[in-house]
C-alpha atoms as a PDB file:
ATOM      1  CA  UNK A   1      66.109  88.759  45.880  1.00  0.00           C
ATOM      2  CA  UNK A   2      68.642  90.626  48.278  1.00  0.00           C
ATOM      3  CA  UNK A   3      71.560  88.867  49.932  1.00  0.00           C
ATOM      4  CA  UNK A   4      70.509  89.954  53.192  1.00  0.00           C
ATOM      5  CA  UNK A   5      67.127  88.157  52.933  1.00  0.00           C
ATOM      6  CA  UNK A   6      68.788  84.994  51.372  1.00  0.00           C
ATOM      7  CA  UNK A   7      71.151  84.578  54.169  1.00  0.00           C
ATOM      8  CA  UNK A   8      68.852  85.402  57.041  1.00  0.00           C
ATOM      9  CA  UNK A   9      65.737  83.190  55.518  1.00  0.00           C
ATOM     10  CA  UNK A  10      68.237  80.321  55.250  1.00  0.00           C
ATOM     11  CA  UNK A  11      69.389  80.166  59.023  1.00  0.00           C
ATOM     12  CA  UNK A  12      65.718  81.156  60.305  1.00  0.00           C
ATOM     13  CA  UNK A  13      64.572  77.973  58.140  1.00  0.00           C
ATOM     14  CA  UNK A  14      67.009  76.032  60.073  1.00  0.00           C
ATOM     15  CA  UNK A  15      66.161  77.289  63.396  1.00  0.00           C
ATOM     16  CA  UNK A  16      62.740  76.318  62.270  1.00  0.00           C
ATOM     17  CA  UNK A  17      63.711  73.108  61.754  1.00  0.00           C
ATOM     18  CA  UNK A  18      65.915  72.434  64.697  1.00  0.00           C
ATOM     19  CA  UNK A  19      63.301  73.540  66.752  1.00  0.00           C
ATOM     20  CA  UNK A  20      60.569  71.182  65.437  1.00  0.00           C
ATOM     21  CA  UNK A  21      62.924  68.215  65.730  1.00  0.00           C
ATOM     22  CA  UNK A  22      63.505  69.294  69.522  1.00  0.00           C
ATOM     23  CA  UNK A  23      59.861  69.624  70.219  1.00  0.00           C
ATOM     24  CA  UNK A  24      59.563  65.885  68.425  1.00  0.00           C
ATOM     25  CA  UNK A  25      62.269  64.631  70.660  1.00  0.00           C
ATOM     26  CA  UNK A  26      60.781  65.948  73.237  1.00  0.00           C
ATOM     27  CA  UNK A  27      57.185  64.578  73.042  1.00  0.00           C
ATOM     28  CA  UNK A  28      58.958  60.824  72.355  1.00  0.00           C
ATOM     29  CA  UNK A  29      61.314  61.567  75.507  1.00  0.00           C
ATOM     30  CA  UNK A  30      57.528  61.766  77.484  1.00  0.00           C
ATOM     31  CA  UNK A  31      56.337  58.505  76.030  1.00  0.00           C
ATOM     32  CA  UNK A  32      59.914  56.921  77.726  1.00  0.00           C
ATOM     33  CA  UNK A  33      58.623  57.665  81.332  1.00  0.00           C
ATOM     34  CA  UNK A  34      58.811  55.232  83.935  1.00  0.00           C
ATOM     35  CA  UNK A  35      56.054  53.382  85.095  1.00  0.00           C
ATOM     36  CA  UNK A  36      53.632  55.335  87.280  1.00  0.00           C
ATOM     37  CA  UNK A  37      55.596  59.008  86.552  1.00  0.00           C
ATOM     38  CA  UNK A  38      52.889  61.249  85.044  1.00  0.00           C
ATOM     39  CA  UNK A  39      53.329  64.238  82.692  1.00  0.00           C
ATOM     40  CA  UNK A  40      52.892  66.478  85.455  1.00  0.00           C
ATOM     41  CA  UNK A  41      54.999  64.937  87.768  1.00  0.00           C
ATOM     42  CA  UNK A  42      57.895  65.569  85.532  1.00  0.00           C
ATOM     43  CA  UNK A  43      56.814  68.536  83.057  1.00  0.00           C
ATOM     44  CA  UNK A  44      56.552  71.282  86.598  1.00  0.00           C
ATOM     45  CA  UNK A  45      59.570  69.840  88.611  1.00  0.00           C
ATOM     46  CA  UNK A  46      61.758  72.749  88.894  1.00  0.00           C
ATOM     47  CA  UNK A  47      64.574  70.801  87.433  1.00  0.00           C
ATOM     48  CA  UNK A  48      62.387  69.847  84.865  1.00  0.00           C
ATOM     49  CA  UNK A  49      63.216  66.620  85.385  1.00  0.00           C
ATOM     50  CA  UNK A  50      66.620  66.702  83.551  1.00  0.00           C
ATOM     51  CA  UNK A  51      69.308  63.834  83.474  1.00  0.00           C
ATOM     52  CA  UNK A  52      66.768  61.848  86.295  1.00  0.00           C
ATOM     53  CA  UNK A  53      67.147  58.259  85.991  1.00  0.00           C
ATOM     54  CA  UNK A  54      63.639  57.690  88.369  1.00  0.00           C
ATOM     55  CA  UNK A  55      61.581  59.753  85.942  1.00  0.00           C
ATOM     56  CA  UNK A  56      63.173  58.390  82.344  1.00  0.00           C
ATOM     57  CA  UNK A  57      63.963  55.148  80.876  1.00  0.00           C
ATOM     58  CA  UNK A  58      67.628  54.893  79.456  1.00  0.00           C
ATOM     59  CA  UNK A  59      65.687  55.420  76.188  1.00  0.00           C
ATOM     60  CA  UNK A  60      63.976  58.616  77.685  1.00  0.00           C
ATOM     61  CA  UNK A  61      67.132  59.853  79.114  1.00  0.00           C
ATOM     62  CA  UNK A  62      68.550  59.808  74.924  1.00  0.00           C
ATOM     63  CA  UNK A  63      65.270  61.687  73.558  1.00  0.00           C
ATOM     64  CA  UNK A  64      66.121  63.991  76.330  1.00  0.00           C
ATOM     65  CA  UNK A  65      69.540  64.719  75.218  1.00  0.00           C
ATOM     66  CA  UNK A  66      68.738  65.008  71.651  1.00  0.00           C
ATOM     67  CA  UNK A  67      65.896  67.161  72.434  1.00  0.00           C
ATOM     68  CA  UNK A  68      68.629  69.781  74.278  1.00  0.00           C
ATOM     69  CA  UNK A  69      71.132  69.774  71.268  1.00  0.00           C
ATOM     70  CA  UNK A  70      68.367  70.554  68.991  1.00  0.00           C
ATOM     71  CA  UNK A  71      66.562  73.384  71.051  1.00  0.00           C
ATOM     72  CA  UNK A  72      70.586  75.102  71.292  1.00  0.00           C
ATOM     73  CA  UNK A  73      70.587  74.622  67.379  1.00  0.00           C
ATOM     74  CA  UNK A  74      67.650  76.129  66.888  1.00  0.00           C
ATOM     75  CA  UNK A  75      68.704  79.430  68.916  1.00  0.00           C
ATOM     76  CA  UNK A  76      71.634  79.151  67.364  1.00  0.00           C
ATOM     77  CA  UNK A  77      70.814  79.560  64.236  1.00  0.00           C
ATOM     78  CA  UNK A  78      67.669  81.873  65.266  1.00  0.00           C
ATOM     79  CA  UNK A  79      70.531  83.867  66.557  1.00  0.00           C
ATOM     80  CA  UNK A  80      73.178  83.702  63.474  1.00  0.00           C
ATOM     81  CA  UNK A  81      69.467  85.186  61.225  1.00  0.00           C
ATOM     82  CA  UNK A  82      69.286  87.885  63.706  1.00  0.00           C
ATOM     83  CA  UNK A  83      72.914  88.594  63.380  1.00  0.00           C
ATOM     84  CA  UNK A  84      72.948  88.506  59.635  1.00  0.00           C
ATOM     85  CA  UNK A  85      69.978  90.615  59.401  1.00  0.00           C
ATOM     86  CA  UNK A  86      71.636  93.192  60.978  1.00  0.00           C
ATOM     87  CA  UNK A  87      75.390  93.139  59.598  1.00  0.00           C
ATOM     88  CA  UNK A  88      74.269  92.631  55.758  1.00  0.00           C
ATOM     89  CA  UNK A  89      71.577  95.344  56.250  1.00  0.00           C
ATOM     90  CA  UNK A  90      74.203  97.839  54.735  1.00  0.00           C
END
């Protein structure tokens, strides 16, 4: 196996990853809703209900959070693939 597709199957793996621990996060971040807040009433808010202390528990509000820093790892490293893809292509 070539470098190039070492190195770019390794950070796509990790996007993978990251982004299947966000979407996790993110499913347990809708079981911390407040009492009487639907799914709907948060999932098409415009804001999408981010950082809202009305909509979340405390507990929500950290699933939340950890849900954000995974979804930016995961285009993170989607993003370091695509780069190394293309600059060990040579």
């Amino acid at each position: 196996m070539n470098t190039q597709f070492l190195v770019t199957s390794f950070f796509a793996l990790a996007g993978a990853v990251a982004a299947t621990l966000a979407i996790v996060s993110e499913r347990r971040m809708q079981q911390h809703r407040q009492p009487g807040v639907t799914y709907g009433a948060v999932t098409f808010r415009r804001d999408g209900g981010w950082r809202r202390p009305e909509l979340f528990t405390a507990r929500g509000l950290e699933y939340q959070a950890q849900a954000s820093r995974f979804g930016v790892a995961a285009a993170v490293f989607w993003l370091v693939a695509l780069l190394s893809w293309v600059l060990l292509a040579a």
